[in-house]
PDB file of N, CA and C in Angstrom:
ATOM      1  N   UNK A   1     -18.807   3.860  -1.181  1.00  0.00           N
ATOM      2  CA  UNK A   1     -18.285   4.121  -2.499  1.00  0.00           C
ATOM      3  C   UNK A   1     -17.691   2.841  -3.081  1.00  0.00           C
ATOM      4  N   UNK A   2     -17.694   2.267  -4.123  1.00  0.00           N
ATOM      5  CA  UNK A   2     -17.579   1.264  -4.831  1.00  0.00           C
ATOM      6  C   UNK A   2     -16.237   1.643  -5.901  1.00  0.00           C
ATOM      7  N   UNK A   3     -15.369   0.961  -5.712  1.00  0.00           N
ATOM      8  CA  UNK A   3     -13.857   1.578  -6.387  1.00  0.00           C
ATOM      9  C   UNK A   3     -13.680   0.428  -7.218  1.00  0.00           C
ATOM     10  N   UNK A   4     -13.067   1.178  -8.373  1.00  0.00           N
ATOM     11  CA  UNK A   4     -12.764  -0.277 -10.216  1.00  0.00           C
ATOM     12  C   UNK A   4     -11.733  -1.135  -8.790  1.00  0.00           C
ATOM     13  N   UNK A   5     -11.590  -2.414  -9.720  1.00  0.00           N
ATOM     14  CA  UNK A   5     -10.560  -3.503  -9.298  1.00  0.00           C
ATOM     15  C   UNK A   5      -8.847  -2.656  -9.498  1.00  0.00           C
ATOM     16  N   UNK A   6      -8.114  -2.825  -8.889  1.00  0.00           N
ATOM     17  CA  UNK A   6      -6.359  -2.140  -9.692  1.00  0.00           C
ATOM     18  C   UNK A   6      -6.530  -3.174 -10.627  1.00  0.00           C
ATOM     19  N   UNK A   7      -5.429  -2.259 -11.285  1.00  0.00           N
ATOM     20  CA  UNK A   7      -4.805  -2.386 -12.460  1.00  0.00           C
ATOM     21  C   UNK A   7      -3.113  -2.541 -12.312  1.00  0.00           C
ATOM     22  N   UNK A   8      -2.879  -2.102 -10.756  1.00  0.00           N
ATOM     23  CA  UNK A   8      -1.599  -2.108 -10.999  1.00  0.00           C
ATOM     24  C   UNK A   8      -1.100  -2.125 -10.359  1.00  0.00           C
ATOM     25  N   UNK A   9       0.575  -2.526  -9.326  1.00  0.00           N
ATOM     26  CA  UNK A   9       0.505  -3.093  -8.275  1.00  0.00           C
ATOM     27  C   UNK A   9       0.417  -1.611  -7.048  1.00  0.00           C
ATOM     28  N   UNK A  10       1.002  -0.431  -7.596  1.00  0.00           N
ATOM     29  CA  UNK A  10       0.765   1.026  -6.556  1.00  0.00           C
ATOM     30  C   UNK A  10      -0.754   0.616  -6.249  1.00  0.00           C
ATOM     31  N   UNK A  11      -1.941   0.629  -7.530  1.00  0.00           N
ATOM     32  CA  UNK A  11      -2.851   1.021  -7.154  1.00  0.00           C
ATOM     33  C   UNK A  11      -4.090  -0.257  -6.293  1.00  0.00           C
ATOM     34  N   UNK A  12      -2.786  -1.810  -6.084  1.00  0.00           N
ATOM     35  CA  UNK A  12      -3.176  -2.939  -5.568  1.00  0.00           C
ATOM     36  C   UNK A  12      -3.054  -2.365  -3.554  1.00  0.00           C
ATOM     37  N   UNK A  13      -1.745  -1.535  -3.852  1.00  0.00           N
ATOM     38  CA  UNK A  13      -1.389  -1.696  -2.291  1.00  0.00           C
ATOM     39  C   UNK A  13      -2.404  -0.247  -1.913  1.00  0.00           C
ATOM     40  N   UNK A  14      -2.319   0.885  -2.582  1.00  0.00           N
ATOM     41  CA  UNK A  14      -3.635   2.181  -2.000  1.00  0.00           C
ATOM     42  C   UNK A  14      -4.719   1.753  -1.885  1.00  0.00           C
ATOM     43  N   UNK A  15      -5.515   0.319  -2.612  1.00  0.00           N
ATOM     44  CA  UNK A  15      -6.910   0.025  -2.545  1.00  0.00           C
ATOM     45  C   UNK A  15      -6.663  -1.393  -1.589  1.00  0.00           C
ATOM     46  N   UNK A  16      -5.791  -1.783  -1.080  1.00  0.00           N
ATOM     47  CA  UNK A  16      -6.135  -2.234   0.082  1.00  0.00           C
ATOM     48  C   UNK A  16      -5.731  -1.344   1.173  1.00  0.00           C
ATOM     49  N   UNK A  17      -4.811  -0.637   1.507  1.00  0.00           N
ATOM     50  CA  UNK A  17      -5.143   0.338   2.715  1.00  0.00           C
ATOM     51  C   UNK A  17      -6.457   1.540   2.354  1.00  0.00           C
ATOM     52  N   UNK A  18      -6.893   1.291   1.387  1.00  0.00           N
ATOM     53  CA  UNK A  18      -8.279   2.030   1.468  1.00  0.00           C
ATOM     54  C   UNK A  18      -9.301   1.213   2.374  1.00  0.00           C
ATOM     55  N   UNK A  19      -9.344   0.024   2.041  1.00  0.00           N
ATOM     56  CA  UNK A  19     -10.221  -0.977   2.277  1.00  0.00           C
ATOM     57  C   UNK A  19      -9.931  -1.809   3.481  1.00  0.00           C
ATOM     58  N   UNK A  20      -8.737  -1.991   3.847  1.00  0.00           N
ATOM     59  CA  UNK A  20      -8.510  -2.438   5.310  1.00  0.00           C
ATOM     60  C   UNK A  20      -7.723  -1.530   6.088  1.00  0.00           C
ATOM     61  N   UNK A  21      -7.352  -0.504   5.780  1.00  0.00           N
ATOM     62  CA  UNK A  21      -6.616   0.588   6.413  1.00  0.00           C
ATOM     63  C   UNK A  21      -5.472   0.315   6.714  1.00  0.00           C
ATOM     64  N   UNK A  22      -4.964  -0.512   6.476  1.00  0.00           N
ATOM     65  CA  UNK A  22      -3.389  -1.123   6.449  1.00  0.00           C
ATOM     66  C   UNK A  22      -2.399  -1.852   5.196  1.00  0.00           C
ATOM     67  N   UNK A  23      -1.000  -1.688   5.198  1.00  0.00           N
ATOM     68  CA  UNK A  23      -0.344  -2.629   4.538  1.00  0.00           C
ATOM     69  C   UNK A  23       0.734  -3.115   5.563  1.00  0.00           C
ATOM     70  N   UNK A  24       1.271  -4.123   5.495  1.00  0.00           N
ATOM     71  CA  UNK A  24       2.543  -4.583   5.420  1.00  0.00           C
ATOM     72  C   UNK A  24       3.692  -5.706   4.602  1.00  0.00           C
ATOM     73  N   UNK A  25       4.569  -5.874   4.895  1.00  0.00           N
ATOM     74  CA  UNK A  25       5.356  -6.431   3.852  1.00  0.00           C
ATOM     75  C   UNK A  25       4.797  -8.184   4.281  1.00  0.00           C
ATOM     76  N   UNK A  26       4.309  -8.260   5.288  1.00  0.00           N
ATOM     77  CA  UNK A  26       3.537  -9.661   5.298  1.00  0.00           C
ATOM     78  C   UNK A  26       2.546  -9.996   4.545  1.00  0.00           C
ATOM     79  N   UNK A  27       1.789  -8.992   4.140  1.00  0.00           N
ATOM     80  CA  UNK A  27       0.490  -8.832   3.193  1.00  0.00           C
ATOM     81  C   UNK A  27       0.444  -8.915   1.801  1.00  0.00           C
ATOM     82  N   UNK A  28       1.827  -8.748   1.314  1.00  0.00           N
ATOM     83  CA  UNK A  28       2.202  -8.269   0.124  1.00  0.00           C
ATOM     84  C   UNK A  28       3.689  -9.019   0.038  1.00  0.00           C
ATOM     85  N   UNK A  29       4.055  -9.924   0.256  1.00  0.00           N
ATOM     86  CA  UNK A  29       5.286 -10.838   0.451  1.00  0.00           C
ATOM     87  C   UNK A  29       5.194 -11.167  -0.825  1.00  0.00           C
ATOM     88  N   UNK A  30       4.360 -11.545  -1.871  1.00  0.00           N
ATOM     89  CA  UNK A  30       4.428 -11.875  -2.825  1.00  0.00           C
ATOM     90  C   UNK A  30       5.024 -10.685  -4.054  1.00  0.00           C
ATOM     91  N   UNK A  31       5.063  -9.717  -3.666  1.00  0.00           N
ATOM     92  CA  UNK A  31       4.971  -8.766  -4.651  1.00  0.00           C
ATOM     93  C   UNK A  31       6.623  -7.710  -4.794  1.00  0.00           C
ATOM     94  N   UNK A  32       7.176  -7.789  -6.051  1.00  0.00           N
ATOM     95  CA  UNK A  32       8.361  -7.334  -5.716  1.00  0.00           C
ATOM     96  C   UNK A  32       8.432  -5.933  -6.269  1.00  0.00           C
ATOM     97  N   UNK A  33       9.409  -5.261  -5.493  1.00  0.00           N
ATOM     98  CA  UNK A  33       9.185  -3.874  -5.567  1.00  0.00           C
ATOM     99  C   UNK A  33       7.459  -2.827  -4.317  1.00  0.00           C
ATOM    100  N   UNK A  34       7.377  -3.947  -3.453  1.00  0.00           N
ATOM    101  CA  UNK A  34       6.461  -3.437  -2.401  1.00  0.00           C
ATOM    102  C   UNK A  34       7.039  -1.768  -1.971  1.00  0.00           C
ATOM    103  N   UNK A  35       8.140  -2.063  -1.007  1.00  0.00           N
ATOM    104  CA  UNK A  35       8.478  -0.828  -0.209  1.00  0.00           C
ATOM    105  C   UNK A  35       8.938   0.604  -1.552  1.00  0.00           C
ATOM    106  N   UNK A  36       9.408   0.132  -2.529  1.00  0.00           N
ATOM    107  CA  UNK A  36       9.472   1.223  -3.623  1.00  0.00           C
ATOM    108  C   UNK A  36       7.696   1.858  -3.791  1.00  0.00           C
ATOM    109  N   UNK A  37       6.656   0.979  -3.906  1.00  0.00           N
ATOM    110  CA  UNK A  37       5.360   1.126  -4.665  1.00  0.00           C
ATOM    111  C   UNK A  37       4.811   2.139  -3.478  1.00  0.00           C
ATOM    112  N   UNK A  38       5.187   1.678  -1.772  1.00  0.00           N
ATOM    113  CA  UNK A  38       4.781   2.462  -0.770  1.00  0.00           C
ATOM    114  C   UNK A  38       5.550   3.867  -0.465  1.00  0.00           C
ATOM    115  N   UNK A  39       6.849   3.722  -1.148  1.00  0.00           N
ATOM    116  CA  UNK A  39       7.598   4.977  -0.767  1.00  0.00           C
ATOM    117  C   UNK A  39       6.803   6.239  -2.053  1.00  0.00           C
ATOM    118  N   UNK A  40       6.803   5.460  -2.943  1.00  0.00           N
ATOM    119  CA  UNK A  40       5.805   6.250  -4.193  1.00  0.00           C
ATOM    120  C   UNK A  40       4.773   7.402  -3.689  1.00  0.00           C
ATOM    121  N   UNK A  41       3.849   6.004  -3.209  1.00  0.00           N
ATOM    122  CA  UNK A  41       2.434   6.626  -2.772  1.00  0.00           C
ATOM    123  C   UNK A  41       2.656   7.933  -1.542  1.00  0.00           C
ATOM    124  N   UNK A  42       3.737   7.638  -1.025  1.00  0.00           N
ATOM    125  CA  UNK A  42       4.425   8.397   0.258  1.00  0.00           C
ATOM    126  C   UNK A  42       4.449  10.302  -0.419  1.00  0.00           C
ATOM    127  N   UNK A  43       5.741   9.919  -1.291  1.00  0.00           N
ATOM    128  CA  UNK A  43       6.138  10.791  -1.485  1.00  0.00           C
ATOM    129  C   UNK A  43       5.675  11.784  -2.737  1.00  0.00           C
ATOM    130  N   UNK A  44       5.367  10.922  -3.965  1.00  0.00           N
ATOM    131  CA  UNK A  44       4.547  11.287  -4.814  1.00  0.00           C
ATOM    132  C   UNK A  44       3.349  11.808  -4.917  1.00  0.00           C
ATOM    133  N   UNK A  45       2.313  10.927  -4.369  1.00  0.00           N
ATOM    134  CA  UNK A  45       0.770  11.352  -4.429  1.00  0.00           C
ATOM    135  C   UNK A  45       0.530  11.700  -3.033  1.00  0.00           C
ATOM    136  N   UNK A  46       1.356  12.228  -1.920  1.00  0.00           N
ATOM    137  CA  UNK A  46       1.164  12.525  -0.864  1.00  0.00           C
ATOM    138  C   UNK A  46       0.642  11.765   0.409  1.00  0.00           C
ATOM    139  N   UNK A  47       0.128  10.714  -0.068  1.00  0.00           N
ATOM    140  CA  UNK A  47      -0.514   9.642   1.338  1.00  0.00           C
ATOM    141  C   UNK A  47       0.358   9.566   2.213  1.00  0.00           C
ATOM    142  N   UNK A  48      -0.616   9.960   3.472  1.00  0.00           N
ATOM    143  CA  UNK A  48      -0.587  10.323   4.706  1.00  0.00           C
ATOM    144  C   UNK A  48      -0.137   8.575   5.642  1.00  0.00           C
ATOM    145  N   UNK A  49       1.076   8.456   5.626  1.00  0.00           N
ATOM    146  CA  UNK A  49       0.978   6.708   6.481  1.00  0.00           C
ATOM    147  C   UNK A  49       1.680   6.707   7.542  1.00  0.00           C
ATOM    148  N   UNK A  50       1.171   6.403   8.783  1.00  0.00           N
ATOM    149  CA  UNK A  50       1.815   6.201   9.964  1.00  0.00           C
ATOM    150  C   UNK A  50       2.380   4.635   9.597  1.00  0.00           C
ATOM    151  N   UNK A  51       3.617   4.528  10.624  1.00  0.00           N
ATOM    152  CA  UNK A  51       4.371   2.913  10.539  1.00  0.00           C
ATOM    153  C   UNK A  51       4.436   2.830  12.058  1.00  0.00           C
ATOM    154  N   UNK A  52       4.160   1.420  11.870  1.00  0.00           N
ATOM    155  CA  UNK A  52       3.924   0.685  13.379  1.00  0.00           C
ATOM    156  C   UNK A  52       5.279  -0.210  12.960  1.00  0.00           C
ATOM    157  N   UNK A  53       6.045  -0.493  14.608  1.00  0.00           N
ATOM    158  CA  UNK A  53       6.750  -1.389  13.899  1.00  0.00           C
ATOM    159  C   UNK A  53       6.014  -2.998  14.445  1.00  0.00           C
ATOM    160  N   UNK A  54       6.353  -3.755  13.701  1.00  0.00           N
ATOM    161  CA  UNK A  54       5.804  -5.037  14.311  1.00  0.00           C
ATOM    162  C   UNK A  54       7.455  -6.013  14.346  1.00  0.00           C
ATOM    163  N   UNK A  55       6.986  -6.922  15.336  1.00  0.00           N
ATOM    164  CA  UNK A  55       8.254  -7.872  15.475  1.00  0.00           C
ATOM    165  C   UNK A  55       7.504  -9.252  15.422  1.00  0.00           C
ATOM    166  N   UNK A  56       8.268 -10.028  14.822  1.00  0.00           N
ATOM    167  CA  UNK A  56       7.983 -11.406  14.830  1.00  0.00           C
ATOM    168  C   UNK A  56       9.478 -12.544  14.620  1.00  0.00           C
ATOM    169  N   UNK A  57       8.948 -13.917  14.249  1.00  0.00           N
ATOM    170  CA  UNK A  57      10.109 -14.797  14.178  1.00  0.00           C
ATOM    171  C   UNK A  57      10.102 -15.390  12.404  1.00  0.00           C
ATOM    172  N   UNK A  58      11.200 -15.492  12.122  1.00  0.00           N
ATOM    173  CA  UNK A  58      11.221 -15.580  10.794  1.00  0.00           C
ATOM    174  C   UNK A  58      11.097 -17.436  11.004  1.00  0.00           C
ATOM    175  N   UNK A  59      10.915 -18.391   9.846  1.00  0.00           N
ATOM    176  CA  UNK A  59      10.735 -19.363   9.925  1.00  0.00           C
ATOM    177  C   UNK A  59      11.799 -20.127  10.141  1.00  0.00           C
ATOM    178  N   UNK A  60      13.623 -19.460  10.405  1.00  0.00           N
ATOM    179  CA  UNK A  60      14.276 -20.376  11.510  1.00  0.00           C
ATOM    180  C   UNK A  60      14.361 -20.077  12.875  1.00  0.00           C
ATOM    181  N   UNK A  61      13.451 -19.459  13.285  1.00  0.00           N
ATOM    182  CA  UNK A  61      13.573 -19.343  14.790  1.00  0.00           C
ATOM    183  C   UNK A  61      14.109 -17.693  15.174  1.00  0.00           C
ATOM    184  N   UNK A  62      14.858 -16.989  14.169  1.00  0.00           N
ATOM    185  CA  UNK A  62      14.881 -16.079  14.570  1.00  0.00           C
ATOM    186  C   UNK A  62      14.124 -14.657  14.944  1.00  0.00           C
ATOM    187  N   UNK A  63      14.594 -13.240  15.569  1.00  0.00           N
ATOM    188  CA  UNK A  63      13.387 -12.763  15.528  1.00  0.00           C
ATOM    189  C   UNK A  63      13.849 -11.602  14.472  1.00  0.00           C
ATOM    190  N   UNK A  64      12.931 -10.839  13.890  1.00  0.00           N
ATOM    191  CA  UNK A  64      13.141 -10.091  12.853  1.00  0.00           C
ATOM    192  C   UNK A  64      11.781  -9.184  12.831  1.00  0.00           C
ATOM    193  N   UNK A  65      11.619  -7.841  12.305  1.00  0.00           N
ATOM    194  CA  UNK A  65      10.912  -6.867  12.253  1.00  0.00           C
ATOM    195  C   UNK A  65      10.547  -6.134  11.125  1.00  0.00           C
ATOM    196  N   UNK A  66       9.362  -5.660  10.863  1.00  0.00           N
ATOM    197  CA  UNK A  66       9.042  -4.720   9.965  1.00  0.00           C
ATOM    198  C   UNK A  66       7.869  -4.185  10.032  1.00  0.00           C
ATOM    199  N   UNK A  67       7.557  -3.216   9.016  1.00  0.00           N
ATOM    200  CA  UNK A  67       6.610  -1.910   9.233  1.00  0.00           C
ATOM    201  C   UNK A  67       5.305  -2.619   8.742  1.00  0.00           C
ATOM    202  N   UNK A  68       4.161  -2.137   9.721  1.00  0.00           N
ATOM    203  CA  UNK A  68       2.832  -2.319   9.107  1.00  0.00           C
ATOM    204  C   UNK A  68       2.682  -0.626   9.000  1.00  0.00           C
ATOM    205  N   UNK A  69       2.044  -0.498   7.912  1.00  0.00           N
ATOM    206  CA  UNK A  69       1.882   1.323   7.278  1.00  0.00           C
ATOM    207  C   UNK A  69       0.056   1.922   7.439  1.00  0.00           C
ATOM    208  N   UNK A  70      -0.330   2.395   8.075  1.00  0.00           N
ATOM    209  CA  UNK A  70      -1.079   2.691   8.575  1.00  0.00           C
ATOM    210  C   UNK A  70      -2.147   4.116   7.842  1.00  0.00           C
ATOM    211  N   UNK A  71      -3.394   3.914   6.950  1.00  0.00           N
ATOM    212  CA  UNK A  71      -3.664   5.128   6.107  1.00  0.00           C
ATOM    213  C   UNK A  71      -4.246   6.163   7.005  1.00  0.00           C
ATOM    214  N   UNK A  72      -4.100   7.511   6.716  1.00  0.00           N
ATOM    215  CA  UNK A  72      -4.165   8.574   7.962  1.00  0.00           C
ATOM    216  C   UNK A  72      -5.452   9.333   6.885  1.00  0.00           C
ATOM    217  N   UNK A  73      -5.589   9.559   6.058  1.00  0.00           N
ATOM    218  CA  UNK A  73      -6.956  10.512   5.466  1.00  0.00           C
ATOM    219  C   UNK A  73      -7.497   9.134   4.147  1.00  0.00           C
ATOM    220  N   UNK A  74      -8.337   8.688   4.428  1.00  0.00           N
ATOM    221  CA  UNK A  74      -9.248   7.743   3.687  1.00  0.00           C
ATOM    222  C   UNK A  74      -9.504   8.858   2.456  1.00  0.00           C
ATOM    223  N   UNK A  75     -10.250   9.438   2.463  1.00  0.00           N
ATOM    224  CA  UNK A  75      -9.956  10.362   1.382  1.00  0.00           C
ATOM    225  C   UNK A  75      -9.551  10.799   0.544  1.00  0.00           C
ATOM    226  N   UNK A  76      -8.355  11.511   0.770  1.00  0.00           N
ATOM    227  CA  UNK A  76      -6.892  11.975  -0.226  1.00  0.00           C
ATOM    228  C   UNK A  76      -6.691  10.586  -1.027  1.00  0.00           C
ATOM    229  N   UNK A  77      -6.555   9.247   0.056  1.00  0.00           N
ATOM    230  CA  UNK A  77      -6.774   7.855  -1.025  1.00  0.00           C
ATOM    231  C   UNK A  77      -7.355   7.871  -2.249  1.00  0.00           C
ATOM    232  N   UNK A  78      -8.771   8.096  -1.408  1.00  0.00           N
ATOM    233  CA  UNK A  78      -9.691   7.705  -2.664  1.00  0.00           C
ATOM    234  C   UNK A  78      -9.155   8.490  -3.672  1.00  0.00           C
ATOM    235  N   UNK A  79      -9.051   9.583  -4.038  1.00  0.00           N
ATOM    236  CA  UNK A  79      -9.365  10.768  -4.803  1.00  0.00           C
ATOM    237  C   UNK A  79      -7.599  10.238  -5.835  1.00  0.00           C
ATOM    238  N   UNK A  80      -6.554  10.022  -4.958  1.00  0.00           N
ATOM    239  CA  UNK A  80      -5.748   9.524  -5.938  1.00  0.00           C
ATOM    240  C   UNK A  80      -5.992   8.606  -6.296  1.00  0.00           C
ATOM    241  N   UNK A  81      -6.418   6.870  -5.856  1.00  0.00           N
ATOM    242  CA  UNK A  81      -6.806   6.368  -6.273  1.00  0.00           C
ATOM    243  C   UNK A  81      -7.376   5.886  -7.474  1.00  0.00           C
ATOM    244  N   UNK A  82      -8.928   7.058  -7.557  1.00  0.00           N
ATOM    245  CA  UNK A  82      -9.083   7.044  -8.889  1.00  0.00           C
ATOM    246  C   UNK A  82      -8.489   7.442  -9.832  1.00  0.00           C
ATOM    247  N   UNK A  83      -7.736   8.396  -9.376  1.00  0.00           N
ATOM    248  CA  UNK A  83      -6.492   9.710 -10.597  1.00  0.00           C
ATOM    249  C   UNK A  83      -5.709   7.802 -11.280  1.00  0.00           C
ATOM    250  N   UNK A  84      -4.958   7.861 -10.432  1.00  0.00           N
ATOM    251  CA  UNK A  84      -3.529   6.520 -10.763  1.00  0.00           C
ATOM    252  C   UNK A  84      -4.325   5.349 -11.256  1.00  0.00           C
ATOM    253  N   UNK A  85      -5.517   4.553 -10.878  1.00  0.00           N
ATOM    254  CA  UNK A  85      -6.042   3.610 -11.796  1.00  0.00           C
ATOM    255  C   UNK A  85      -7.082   3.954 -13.346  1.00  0.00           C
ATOM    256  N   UNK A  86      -7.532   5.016 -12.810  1.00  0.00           N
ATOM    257  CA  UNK A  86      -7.505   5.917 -14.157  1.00  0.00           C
ATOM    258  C   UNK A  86      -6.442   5.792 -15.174  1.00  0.00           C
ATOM    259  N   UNK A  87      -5.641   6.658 -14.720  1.00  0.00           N
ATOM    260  CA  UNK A  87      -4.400   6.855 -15.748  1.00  0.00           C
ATOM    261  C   UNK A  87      -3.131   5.960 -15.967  1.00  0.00           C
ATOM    262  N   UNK A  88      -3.418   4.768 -15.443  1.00  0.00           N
ATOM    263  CA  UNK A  88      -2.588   3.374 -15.417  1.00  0.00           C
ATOM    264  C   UNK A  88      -3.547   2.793 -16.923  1.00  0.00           C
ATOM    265  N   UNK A  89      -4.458   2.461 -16.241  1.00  0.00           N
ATOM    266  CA  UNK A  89      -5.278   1.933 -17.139  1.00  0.00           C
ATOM    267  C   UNK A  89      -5.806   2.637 -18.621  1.00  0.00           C
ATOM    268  N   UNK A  90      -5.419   4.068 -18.562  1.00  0.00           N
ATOM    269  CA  UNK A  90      -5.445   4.440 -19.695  1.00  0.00           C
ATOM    270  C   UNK A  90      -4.007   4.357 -20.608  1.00  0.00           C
ATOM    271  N   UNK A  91      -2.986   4.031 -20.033  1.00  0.00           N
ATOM    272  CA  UNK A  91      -1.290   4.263 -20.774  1.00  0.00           C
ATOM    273  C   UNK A  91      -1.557   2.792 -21.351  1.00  0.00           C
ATOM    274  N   UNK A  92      -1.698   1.666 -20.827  1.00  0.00           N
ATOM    275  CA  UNK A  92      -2.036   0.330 -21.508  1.00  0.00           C
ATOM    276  C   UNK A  92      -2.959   0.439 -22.997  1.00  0.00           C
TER     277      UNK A  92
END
């Protein structure tokens, strides 16, 4: 299935865990308001996300942790997906 480009940053982070089946805040470091856009998709449009935790070292040496979010029905994605870049792209 061949999905439009987003339009917007919710429908940037659902069409890459469509497409690589994952997010985390390493992936998306650039983008502010990430964990709000994922709690959205969570609670709002229902997506199904397991969290892994991952640990690593921040760039002074210390160690520090956070969630990679994991998509559980490829599906239910898609189907909002199109709903939210649909109707993003139609309010513009």
């Amino acid at each position: 299935m061949k999905l439009q480009k987003p339009n917007s940053d919710k429908a940037t982070i659902l069409y890459h865990l469509i497409k690589y089946g994952s997010v985390s805040m390493k992936t998306f470091s650039w983008m502010e308001g990430y964990r709000t856009r994922v709690s959205e998709l969570r609670r709002k449009y229902e997506i199904a996300l397991k969290k892994k935790k991952k640990k690593t070292t921040n760039r002074f040496g210390r160690g520090m942790h956070y969630y990679e979010h994991h998509l559980v029905n490829k599906d239910h994605a898609i189907k909002v997906y199109e709903k939210i870049n649909h109707k993003e792209k139609c309010v513009k």
